[in-house]
C-alpha atoms as a PDB file:
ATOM      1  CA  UNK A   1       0.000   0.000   0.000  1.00  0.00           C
ATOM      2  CA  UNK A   2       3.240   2.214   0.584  1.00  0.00           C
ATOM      3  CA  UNK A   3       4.090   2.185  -2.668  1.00  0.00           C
ATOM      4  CA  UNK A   4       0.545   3.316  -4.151  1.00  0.00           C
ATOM      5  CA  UNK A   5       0.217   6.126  -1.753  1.00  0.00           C
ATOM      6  CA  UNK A   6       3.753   7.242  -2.860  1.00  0.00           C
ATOM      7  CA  UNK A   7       2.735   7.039  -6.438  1.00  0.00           C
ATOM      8  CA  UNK A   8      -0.349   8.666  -5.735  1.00  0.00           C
ATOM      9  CA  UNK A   9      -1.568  10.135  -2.327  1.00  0.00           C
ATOM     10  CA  UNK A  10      -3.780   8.923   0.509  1.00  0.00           C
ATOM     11  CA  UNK A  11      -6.972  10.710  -1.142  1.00  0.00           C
ATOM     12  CA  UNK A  12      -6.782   8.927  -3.973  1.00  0.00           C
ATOM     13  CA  UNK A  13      -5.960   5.385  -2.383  1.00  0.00           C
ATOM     14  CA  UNK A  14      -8.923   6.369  -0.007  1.00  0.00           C
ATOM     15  CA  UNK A  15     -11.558   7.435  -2.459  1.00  0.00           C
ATOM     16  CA  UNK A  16     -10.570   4.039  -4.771  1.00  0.00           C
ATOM     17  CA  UNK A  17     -10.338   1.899  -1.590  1.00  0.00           C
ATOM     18  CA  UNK A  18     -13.632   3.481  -0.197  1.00  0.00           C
ATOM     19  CA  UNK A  19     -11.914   4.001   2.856  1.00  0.00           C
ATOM     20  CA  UNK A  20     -10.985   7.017   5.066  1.00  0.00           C
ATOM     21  CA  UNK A  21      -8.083   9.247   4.299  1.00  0.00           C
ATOM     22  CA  UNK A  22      -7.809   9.036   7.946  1.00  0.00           C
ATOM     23  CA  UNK A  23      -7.740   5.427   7.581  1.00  0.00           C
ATOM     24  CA  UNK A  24      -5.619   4.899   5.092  1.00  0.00           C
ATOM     25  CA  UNK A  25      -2.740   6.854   6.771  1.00  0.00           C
ATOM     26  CA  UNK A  26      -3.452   4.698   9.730  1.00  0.00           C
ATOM     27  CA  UNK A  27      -2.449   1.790   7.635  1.00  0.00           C
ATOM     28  CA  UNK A  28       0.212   3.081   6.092  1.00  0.00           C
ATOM     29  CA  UNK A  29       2.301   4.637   8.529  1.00  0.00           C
ATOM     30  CA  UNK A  30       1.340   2.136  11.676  1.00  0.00           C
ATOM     31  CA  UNK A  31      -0.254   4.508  14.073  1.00  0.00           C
ATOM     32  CA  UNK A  32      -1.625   3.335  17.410  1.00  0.00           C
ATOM     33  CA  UNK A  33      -0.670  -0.208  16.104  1.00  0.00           C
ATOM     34  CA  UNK A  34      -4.685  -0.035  14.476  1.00  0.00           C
ATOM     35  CA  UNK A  35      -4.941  -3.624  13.046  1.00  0.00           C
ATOM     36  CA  UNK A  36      -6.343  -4.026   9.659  1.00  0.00           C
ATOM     37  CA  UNK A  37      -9.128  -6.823   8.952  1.00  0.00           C
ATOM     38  CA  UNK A  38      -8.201  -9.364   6.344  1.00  0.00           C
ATOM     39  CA  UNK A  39     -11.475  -8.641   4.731  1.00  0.00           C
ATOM     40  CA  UNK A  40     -10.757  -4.943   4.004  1.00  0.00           C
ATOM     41  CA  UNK A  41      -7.564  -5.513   3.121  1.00  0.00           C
ATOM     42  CA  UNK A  42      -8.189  -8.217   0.388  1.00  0.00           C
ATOM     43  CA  UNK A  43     -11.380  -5.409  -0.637  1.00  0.00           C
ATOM     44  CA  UNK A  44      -8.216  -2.554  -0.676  1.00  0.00           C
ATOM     45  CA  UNK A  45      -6.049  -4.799  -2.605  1.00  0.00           C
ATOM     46  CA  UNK A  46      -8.403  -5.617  -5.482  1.00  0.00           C
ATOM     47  CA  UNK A  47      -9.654  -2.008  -5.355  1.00  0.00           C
ATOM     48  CA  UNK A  48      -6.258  -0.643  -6.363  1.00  0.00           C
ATOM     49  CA  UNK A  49      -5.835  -3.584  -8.808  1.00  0.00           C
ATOM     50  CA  UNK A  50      -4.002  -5.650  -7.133  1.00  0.00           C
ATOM     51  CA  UNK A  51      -4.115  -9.649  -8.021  1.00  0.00           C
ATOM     52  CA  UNK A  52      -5.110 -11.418  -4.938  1.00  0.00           C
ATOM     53  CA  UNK A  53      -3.510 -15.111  -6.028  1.00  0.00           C
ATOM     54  CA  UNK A  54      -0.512 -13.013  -6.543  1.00  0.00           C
ATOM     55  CA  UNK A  55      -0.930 -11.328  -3.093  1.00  0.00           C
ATOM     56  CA  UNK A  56      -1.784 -15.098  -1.382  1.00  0.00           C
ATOM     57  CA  UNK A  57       1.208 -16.633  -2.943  1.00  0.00           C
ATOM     58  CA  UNK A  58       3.600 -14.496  -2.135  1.00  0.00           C
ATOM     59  CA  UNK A  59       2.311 -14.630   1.485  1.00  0.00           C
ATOM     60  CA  UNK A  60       2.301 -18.526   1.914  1.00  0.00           C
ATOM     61  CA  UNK A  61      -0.780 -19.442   0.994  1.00  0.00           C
ATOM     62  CA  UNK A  62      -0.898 -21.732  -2.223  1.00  0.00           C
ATOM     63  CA  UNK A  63      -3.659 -23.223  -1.572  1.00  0.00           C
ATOM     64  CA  UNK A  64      -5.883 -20.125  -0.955  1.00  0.00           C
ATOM     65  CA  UNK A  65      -4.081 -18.597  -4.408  1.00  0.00           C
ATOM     66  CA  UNK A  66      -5.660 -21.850  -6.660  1.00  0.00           C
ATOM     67  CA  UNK A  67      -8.700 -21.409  -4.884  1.00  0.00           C
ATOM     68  CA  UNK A  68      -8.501 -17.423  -5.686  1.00  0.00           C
ATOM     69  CA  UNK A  69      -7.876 -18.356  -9.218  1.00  0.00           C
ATOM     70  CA  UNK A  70     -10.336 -20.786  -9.857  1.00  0.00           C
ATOM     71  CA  UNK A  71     -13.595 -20.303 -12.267  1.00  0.00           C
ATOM     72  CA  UNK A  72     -16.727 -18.083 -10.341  1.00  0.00           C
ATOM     73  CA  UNK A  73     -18.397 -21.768 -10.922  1.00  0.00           C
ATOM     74  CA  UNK A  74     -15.338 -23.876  -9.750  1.00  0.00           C
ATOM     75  CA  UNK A  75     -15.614 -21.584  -6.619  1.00  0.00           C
ATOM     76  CA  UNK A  76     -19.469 -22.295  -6.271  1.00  0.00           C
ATOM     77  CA  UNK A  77     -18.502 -25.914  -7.008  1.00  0.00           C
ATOM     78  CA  UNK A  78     -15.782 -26.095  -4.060  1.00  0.00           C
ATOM     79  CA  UNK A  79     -18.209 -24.310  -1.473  1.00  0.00           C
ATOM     80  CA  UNK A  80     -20.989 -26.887  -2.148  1.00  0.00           C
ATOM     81  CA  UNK A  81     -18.440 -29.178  -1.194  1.00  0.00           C
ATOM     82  CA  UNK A  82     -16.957 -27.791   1.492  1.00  0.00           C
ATOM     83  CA  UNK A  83     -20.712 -27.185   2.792  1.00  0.00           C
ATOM     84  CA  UNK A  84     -21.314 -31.013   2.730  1.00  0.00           C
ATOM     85  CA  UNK A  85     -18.239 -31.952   4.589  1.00  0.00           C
ATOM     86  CA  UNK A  86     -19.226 -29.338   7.634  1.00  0.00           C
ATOM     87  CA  UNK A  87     -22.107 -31.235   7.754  1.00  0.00           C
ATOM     88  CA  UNK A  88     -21.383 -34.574   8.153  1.00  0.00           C
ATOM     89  CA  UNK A  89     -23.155 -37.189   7.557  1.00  0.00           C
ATOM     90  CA  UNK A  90     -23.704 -39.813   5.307  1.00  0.00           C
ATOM     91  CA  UNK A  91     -23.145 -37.779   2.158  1.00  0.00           C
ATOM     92  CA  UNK A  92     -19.933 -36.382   3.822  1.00  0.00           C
ATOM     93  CA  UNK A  93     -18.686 -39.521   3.953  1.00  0.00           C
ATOM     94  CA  UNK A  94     -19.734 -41.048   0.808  1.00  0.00           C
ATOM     95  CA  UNK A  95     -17.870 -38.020  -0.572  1.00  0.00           C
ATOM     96  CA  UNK A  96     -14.750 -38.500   0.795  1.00  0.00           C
ATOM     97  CA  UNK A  97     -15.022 -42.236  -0.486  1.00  0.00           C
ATOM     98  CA  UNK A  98     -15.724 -40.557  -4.152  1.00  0.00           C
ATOM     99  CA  UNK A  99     -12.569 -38.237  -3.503  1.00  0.00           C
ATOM    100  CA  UNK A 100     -10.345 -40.841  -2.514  1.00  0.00           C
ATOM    101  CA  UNK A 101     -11.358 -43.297  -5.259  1.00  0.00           C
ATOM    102  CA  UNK A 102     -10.806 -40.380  -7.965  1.00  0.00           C
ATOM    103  CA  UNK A 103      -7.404 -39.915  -6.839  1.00  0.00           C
ATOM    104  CA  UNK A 104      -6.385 -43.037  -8.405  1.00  0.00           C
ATOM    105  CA  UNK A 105      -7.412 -41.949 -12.100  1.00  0.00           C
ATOM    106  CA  UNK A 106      -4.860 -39.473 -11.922  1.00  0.00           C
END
């Protein structure tokens, strides 16, 4: 974010982050140790363009970066999944079955 408000200024990363000027200086510069939420700051990143597999890779997390960079219906796909295996159950388990026998066609 440093290097957007340099190339800018904190008005403009503010009004195309919808965020406070206020805010954004917070973030910038560290003051009062304020905390950022994950949830604005993925919103801040893809406001000012940024590429959010790019941002998850480079932080760690491959997984979350394929997942990022998936179709809009691969992504529905995966949460219907991931809904069935919170629940439990019977079709929990006879998907984990399915998984674990498609692994072998590889």
């Amino acid at each position: 974010m440093r290097d957007e408000v340099e190339r800018t200024s904190q008005g403009a990363v503010a009004k195309r982050s919808n965020e406070s000027r206020s805010a954004v200086n917070r973030w910038v510069y560290g003051i009062r140790g304020e905390r950022i939420e994950l949830s604005n700051c993925l919103h801040i990143v893809q406001a000012l363009g940024g590429d959010l597999a790019m941002l998850a890779r480079d932080l760690g997390y491959k997984e979350v970066a394929r997942i990022v960079e998936l179709s809009k219906e691969k992504q529905e796909m995966l949460l219907d999944l991931l809904e069935l295996l919170e629940k439990g159950g019977p079709a929990a388990e006879k998907l984990k079955q399915e998984i674990e026998f498609l692994k072998t066609y590889k």
